[in-house]
Protein backbone atom coordinates (compact mmCIF):
# COMPACT_ATOMS: atom_id res chain seq x y z
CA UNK A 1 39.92 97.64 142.95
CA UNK A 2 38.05 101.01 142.43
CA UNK A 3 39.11 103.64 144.23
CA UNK A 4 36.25 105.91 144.08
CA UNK A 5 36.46 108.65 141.62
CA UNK A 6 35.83 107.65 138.29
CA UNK A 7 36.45 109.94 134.75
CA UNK A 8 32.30 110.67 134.14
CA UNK A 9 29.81 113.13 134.01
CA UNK A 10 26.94 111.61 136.09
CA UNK A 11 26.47 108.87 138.95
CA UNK A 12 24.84 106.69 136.20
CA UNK A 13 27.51 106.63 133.85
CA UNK A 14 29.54 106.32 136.18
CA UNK A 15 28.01 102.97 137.30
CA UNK A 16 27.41 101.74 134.09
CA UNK A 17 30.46 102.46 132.37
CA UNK A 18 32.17 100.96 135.77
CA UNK A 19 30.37 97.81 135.44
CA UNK A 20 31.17 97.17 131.80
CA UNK A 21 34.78 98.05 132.01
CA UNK A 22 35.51 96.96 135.60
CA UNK A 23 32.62 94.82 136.23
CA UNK A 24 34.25 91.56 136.02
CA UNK A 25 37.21 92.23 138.05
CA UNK A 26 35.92 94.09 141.44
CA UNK A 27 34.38 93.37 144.02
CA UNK A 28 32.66 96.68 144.26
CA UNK A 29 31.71 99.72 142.65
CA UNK A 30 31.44 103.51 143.25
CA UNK A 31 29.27 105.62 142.26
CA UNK A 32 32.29 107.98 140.50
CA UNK A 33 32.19 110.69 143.54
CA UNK A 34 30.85 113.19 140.17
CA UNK A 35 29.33 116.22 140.33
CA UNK A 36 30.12 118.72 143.40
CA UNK A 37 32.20 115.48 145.14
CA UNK A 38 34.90 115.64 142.51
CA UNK A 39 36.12 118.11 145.02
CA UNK A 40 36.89 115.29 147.74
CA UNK A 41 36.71 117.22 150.67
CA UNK A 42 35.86 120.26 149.29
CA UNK A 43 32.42 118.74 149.38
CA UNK A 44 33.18 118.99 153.65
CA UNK A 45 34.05 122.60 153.00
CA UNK A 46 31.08 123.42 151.29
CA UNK A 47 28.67 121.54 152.59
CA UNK A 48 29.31 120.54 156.24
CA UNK A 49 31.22 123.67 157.37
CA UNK A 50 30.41 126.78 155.48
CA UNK A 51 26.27 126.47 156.62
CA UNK A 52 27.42 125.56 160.36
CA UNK A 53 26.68 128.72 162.50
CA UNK A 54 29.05 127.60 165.14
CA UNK A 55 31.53 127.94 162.19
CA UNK A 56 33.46 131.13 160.97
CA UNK A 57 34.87 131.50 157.49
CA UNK A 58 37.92 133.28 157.94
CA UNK A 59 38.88 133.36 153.98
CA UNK A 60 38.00 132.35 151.23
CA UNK A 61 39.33 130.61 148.25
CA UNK A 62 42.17 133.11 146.63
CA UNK A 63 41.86 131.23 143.34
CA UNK A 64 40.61 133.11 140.35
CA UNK A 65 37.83 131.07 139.33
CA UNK A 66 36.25 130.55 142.77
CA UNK A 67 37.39 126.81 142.60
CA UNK A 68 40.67 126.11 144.52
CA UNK A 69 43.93 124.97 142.40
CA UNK A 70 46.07 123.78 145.78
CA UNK A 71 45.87 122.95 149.48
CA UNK A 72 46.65 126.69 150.06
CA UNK A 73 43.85 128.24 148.25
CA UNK A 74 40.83 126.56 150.12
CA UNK A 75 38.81 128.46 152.24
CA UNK A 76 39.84 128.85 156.08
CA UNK A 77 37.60 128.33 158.35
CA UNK A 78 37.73 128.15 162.79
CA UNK A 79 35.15 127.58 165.27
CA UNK A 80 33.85 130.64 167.04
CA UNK A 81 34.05 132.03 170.02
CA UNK A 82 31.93 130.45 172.51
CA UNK A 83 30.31 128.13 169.87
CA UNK A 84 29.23 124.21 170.75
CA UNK A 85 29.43 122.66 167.43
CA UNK A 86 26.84 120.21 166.00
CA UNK A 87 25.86 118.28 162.53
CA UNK A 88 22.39 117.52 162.00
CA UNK A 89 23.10 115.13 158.85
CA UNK A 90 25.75 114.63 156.32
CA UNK A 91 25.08 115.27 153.07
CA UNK A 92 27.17 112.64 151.44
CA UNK A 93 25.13 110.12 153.06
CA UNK A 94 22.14 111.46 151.41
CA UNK A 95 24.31 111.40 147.92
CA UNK A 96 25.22 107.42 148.85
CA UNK A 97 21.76 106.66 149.51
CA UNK A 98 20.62 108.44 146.18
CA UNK A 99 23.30 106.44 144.23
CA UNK A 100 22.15 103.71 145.82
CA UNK A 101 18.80 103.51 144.07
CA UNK A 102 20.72 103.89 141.07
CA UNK A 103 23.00 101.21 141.80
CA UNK A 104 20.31 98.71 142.57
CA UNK A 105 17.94 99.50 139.71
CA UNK A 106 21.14 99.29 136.96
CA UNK A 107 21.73 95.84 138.71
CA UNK A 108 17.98 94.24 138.56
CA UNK A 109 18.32 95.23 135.09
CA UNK A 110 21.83 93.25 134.76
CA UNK A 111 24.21 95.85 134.13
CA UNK A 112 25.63 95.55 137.17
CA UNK A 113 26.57 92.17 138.07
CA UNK A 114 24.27 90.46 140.54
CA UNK A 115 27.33 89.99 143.49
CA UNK A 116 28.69 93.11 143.13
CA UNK A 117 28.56 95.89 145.97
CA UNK A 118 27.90 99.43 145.97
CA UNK A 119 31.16 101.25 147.46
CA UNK A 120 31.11 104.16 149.53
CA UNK A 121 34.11 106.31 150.35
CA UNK A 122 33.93 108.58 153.63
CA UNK A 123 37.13 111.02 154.14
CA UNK A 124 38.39 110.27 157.65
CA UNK A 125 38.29 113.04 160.36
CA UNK A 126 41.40 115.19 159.68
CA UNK A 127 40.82 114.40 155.99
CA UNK A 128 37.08 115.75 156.72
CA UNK A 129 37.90 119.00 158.78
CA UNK A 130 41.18 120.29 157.50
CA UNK A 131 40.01 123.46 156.70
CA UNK A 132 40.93 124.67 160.41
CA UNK A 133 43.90 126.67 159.59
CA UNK A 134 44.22 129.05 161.97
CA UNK A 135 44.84 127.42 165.35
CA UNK A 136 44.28 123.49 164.06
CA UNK A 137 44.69 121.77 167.73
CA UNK A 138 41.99 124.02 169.13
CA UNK A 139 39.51 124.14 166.44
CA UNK A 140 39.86 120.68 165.78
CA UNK A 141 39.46 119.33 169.42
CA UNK A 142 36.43 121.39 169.24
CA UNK A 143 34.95 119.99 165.91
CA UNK A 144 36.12 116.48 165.58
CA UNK A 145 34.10 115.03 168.51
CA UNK A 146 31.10 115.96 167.03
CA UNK A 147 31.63 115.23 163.78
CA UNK A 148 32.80 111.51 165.29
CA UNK A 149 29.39 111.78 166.50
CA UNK A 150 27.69 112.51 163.37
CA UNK A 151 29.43 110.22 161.47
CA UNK A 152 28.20 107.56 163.86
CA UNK A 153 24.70 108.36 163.37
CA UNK A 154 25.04 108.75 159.50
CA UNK A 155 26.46 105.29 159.58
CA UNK A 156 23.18 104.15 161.20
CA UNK A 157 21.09 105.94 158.43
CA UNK A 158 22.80 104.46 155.96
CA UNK A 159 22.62 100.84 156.89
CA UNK A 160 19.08 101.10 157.16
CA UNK A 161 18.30 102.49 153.93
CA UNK A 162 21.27 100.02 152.35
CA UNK A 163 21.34 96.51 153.22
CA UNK A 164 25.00 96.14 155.08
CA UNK A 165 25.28 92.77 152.53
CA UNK A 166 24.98 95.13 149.80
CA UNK A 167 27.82 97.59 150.76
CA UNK A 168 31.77 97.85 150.66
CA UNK A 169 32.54 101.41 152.81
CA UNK A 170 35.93 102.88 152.43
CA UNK A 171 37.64 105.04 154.54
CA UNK A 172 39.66 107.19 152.76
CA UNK A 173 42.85 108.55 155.06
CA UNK A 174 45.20 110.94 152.92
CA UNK A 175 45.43 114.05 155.11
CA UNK A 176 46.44 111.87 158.35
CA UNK A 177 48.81 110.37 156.32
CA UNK A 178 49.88 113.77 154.81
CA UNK A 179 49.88 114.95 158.89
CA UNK A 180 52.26 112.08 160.41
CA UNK A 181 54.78 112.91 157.39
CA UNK A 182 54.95 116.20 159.24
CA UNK A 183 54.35 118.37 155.91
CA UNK A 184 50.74 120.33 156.29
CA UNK A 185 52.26 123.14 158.05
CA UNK A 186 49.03 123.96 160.07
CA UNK A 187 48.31 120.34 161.34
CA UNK A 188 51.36 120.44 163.15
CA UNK A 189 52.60 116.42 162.97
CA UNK A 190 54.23 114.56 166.10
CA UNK A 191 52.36 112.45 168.47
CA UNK A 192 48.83 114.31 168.14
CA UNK A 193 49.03 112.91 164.86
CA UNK A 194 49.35 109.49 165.35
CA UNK A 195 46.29 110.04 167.95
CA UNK A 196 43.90 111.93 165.33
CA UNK A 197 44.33 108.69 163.00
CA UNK A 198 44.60 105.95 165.97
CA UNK A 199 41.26 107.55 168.00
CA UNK A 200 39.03 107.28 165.27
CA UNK A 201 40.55 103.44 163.87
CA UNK A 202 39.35 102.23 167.60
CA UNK A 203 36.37 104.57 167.59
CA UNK A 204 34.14 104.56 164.35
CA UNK A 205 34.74 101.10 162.86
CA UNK A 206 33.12 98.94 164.96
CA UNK A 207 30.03 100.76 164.37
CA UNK A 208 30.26 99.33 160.79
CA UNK A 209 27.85 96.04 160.60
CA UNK A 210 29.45 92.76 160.10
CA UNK A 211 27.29 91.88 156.90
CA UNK A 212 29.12 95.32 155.18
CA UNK A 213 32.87 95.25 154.04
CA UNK A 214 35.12 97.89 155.28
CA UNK A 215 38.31 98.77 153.88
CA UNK A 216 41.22 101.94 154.22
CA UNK A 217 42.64 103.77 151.58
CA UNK A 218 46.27 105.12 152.58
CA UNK A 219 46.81 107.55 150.15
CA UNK A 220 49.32 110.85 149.53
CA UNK A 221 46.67 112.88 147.47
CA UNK A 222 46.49 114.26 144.09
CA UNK A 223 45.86 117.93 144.41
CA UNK A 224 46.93 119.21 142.73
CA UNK A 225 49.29 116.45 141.60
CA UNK A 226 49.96 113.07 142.50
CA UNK A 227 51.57 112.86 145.05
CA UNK A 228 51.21 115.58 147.36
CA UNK A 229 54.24 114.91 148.42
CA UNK A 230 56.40 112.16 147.84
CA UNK A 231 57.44 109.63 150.55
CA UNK A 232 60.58 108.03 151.14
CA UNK A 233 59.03 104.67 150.85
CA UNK A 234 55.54 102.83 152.23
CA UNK A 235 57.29 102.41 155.79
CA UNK A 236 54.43 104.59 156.99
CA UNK A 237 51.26 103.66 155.39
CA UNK A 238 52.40 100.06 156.22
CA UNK A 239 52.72 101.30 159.66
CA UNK A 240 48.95 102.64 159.50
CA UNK A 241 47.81 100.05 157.89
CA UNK A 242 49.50 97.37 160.64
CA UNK A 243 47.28 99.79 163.20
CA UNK A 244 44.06 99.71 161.91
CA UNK A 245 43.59 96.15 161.09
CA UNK A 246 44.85 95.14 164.24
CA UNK A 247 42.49 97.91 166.46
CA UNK A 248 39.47 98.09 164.46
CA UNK A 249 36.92 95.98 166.40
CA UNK A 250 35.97 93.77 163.57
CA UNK A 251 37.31 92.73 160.46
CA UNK A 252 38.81 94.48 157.94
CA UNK A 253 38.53 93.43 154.45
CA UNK A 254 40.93 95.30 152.44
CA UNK A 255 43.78 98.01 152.55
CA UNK A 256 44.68 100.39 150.02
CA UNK A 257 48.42 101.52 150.08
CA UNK A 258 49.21 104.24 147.26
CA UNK A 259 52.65 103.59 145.23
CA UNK A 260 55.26 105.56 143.88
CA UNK A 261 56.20 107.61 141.26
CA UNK A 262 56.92 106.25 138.00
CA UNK A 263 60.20 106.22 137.88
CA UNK A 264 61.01 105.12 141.14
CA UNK A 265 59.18 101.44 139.78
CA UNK A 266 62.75 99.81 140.31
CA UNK A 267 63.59 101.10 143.54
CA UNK A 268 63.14 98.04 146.13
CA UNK A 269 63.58 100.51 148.66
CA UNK A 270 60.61 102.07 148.59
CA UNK A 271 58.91 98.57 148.35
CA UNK A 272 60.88 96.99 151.21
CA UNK A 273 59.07 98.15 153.71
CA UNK A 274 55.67 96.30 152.55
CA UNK A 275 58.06 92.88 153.85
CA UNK A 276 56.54 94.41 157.90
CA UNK A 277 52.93 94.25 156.64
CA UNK A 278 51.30 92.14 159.61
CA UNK A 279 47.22 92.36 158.01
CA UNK A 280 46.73 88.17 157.64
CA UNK A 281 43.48 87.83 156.61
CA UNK A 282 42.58 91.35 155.03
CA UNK A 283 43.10 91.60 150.81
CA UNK A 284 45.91 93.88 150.28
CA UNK A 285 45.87 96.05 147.00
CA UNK A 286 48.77 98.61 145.92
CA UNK A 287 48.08 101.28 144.11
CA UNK A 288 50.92 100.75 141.52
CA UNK A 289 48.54 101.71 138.35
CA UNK A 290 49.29 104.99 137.08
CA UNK A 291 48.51 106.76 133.50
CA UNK A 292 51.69 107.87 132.57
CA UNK A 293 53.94 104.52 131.95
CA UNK A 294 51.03 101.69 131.16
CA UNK A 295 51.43 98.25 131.15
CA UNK A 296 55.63 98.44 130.71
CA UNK A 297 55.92 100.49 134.37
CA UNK A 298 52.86 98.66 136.01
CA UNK A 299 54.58 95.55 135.19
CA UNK A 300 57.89 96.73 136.81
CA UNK A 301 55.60 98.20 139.92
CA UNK A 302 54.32 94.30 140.03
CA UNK A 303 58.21 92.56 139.80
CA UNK A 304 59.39 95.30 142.29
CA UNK A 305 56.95 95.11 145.14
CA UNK A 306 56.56 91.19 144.79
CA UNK A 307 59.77 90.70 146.03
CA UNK A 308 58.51 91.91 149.69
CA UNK A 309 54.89 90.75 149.35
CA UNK A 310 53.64 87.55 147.91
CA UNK A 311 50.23 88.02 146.91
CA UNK A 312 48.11 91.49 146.50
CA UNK A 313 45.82 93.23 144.30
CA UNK A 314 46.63 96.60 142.24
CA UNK A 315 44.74 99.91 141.77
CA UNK A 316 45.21 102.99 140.96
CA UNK A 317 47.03 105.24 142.68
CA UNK A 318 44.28 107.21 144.02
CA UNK A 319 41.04 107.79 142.63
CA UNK A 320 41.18 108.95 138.89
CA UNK A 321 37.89 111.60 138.12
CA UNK A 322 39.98 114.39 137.82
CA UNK A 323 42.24 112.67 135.06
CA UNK A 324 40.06 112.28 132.41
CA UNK A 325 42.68 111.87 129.72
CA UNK A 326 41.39 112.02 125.79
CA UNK A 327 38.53 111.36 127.66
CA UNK A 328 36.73 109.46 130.44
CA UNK A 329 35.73 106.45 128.83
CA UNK A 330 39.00 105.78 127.35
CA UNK A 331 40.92 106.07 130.32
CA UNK A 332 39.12 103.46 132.08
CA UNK A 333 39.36 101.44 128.77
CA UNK A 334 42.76 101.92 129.40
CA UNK A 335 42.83 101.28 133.08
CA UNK A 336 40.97 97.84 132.42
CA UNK A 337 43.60 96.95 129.43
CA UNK A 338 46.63 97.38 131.87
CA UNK A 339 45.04 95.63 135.01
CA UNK A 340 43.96 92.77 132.21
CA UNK A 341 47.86 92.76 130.73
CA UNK A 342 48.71 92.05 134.23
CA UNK A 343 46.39 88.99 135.11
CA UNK A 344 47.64 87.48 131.82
């Protein structure tokens, strides 16, 4: 499975370049999240909060170069006094829709193959609006209904310009996770936490149509490294994942649960956990592929996790845009050559 991000310059070579490396072994695949949505949520940042009057921008980025290096150098933003915040559209749908077109025309020609789906990952809420730094609880019980409510609308845009059969949408969760570790200081953690992932899970995926698949990616982000911050073991995305297949109000069709670092490939306690995974009929996949060990440590990643889970999928750890390596085309070349050495 593809993540989302993908090492290329352009949605197009992104697609194409996906379909002849990867093309044969997903189910789905993204349009590479290039251009201003190599940012992740930085694209929410810039594009859904800064223009929003009802929004203030307390600070901006302190980095250099304009472009933020860390979770501490994005801009800061709270809602104003007095303000009732509302979203019009979201602009990532538009970009989906756009890629889309791309997407469809690359697979009448038969680049793409002809049961493939175009993938589209949305950040969940908290991921969305983490920006509010200042008092988080408020400005976020302010925000996040509407934006629940946007989202819901943007959803019904985009299955009527997409066919539902045609898509695979992914919700990507990293700062929820990130927030139930307790470790994004101006989140705050505890019980609210659990609620900001659990509300939406009941909430927003049942709007999803039957006819599209709809997966979660569980993830500990990369920025500026992978991982944010390194858990104990997957006791807690397993935990997540148990939730949202069980309250989602309709099927869910995969889960995504990031691995560890390489060296801790060995350590069956970080894997143990994955022995409570309760999600029957939903396609697991661990992200246990990572470009620092190759085949040797994804092979070990394998042996280790298989002793608490009989049959998955891997990935990479995250999405993999900003890791170009030599360069883009060779790391997928060697992302396919690893997953390939593993199916032998």
């Amino acid at each position: 499975m593809l993540v989302g991000s993908l090492p290329a310059a352009s949605t197009e070579v992104a697609l194409r370049e996906g379909a002849e490396f990867f093309g044969d072994l997903v189910f789905a695949l993204p349009d590479g999240e290039t251009g201003p949505r190599a940012a992740w949520v930085g694209y929410e940042r810039e594009r859904l909060m800064k223009p929003n009057p009802a929004l203030e921008l307390v600070a901006a980025t302190e980095s250099p170069t304009g472009i933020p290096r860390h979770a501490y150098e994005t801009p800061i933003f709270k809602v104003r006094d007095g303000a009732e915040v509302h979203w019009d559209t979201w602009p990532r749908i538009d970009d989906a829709i756009e890629s889309y077109r791309t997407f469809l025309a690359l697979r009448n020609e038969g680049v793409i193959p002809g049961d493939t789906r175009f993938q589209i990952g949305l950040p969940f809420p908290s991921s969305a609006l983490n920006a509010f730094k200042v008092d988080f609880a408020a400005d976020y019980a302010a925000a996040e209904p509407p934006f629940e409510e946007l989202v819901g609308r943007e959803l019904g845009r985009l299955t009527s310009e997409i066919p539902p059969r045609d898509l695979a949408i992914q919700w990507d969760v990293c700062y929820e996770v990130l927030d139930l570790e307790g470790v994004v200081a101006w989140m705050g953690g505890g019980d609210a936490a659990w609620d900001r992932f659990t509300g939406p899970v009941a909430r927003l995926t049942r709007l999803i149509p039957a006819d599209a698949l709809v997966g979660y990616h569980f993830c500990y982000g990369t920025f500026p490294e992978w991982p944010m911050y390194e858990a104990r073991d997957v006791g807690l995305v397993v935990r997540m994942a148990n939730h949202a297949v069980a309250s989602s109000g309709r099927p869910v069709d995969w889960v995504h649960l990031a691995g560890p670092r390489y060296l801790r490939s060995e350590d069956e306690s970080f894997f143990r956990p994955l022995a409570d995974l309760d999600v029957p009929d939903t396609r697991v996949y661990l992200g246990i592929v990572l470009p620092v060990d190759g085949i040797p440590g994804l092979r070990r990643r394998r042996e280790t996790a298989a002793k608490y889970l009989a049959d998955f999928g891997v990935a990479m750890y995250c999405g993999f845009g900003r890791q170009p390596g030599e360069n883009g085309r060779e790391t997928m070349r060697a992302h396919r050559a690893a997953v390939v050495a593993l199916r032998g």
